[in-house]
Protein backbone atom coordinates (compact mmCIF):
# COMPACT_ATOMS: atom_id res chain seq x y z
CA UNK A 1 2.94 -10.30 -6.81
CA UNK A 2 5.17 -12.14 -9.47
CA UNK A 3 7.47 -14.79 -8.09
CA UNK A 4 9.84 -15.88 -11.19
CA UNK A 5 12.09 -19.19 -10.67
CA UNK A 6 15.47 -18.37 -12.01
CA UNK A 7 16.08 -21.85 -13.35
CA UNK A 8 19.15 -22.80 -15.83
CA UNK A 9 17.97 -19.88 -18.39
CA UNK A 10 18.96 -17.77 -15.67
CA UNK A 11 21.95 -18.36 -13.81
CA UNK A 12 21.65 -18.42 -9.61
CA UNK A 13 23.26 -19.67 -6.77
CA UNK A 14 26.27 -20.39 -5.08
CA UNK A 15 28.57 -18.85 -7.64
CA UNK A 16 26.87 -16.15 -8.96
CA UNK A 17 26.09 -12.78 -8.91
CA UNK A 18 22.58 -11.25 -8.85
CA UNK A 19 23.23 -9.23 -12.67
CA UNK A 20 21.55 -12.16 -14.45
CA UNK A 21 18.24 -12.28 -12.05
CA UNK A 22 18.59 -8.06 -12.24
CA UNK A 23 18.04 -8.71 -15.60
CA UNK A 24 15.56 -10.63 -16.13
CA UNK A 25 13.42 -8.77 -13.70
CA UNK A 26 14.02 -5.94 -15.32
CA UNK A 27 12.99 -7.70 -18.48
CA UNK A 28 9.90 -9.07 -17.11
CA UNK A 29 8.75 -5.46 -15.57
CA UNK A 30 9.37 -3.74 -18.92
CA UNK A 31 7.17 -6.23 -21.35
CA UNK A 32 4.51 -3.76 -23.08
CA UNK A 33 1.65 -5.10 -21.19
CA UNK A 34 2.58 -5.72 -17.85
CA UNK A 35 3.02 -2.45 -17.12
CA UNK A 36 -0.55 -2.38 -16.17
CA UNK A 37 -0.06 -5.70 -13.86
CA UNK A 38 -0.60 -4.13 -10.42
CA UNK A 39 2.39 -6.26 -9.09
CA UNK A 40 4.54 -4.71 -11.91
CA UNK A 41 3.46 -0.80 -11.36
CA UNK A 42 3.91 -1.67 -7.45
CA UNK A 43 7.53 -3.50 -7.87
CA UNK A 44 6.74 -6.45 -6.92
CA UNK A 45 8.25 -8.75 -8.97
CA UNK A 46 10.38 -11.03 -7.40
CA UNK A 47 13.28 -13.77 -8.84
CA UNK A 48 13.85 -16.94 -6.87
CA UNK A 49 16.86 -19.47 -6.89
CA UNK A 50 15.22 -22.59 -8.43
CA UNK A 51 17.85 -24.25 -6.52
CA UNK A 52 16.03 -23.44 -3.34
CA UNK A 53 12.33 -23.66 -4.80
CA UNK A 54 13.08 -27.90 -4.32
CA UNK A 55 15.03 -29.46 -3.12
CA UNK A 56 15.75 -30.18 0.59
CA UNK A 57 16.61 -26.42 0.36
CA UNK A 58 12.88 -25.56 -0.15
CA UNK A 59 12.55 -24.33 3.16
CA UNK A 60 15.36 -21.50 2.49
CA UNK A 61 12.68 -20.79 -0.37
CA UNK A 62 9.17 -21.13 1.62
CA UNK A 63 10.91 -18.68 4.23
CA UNK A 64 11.56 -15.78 1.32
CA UNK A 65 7.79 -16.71 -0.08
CA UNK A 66 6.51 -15.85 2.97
CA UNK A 67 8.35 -12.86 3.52
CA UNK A 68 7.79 -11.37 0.37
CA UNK A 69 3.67 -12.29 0.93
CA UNK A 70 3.26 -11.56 3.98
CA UNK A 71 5.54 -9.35 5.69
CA UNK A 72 3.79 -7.89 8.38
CA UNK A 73 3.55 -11.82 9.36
CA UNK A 74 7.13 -12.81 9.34
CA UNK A 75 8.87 -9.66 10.33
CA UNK A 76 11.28 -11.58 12.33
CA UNK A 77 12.22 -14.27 9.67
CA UNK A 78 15.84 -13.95 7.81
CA UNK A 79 15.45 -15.84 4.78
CA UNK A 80 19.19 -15.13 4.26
CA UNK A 81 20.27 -16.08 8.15
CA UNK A 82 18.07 -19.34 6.97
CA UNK A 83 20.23 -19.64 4.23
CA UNK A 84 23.40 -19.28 6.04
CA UNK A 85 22.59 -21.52 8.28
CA UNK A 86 21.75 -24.52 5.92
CA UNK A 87 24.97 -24.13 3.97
CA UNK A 88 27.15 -24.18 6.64
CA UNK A 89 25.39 -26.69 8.42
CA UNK A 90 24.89 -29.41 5.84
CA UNK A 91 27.13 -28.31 3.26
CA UNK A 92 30.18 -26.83 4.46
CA UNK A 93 30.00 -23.58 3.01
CA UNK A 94 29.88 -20.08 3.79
CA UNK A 95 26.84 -17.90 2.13
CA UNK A 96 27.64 -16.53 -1.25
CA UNK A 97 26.10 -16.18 -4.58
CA UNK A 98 22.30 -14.88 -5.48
CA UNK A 99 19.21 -17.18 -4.17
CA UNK A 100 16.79 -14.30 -4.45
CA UNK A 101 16.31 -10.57 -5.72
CA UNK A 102 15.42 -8.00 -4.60
């Protein structure tokens, strides 16, 4: 598995769309090489918000981690519903934007 932090180079977040972290993914999965990277001929490559990688918002982050590692563990954790929850909790906002992809 490849878990890639979308920091500044790669816009995320509240305001934007997931065609940047498509991108890049695609990108990453398509270098010469890595096509024999069992994580890259299996798909998983994943992109990650760095805004929820740290910050207080690491949690939203350690909850798609685990999801994406071990999903026969945390079948009944919503990373997004996690996400939803902290924005409109402690920030005032409704969910929007990209924080992870796929």
């Amino acid at each position: 598995m490849i878990i890639k932090i979308a920091s500044t180079s790669i816009p995320s977040g509240y305001e934007e769309s997931e065609e940047a972290m498509k991108k890049k993914r695609s990108e990453i999965m398509s270098r010469p090489t890595w096509g024999k990277i069992d994580a890259v001929k299996s798909g998983k490559v994943y992109m990650l918000s760095s805004d929820i990688y740290t910050s207080p918002r690491a949690v939203v982050g350690i909850a798609y981690m685990a999801k994406w590692l071990h999903p026969e563990l945390f079948q009944d954790v919503d990373p997004e519903a996690i996400n939803k929850e902290f924005l409109e909790k402690f920030h005032g906002l409704e969910l929007k934007g990209v924080w992870a992809y796929p």
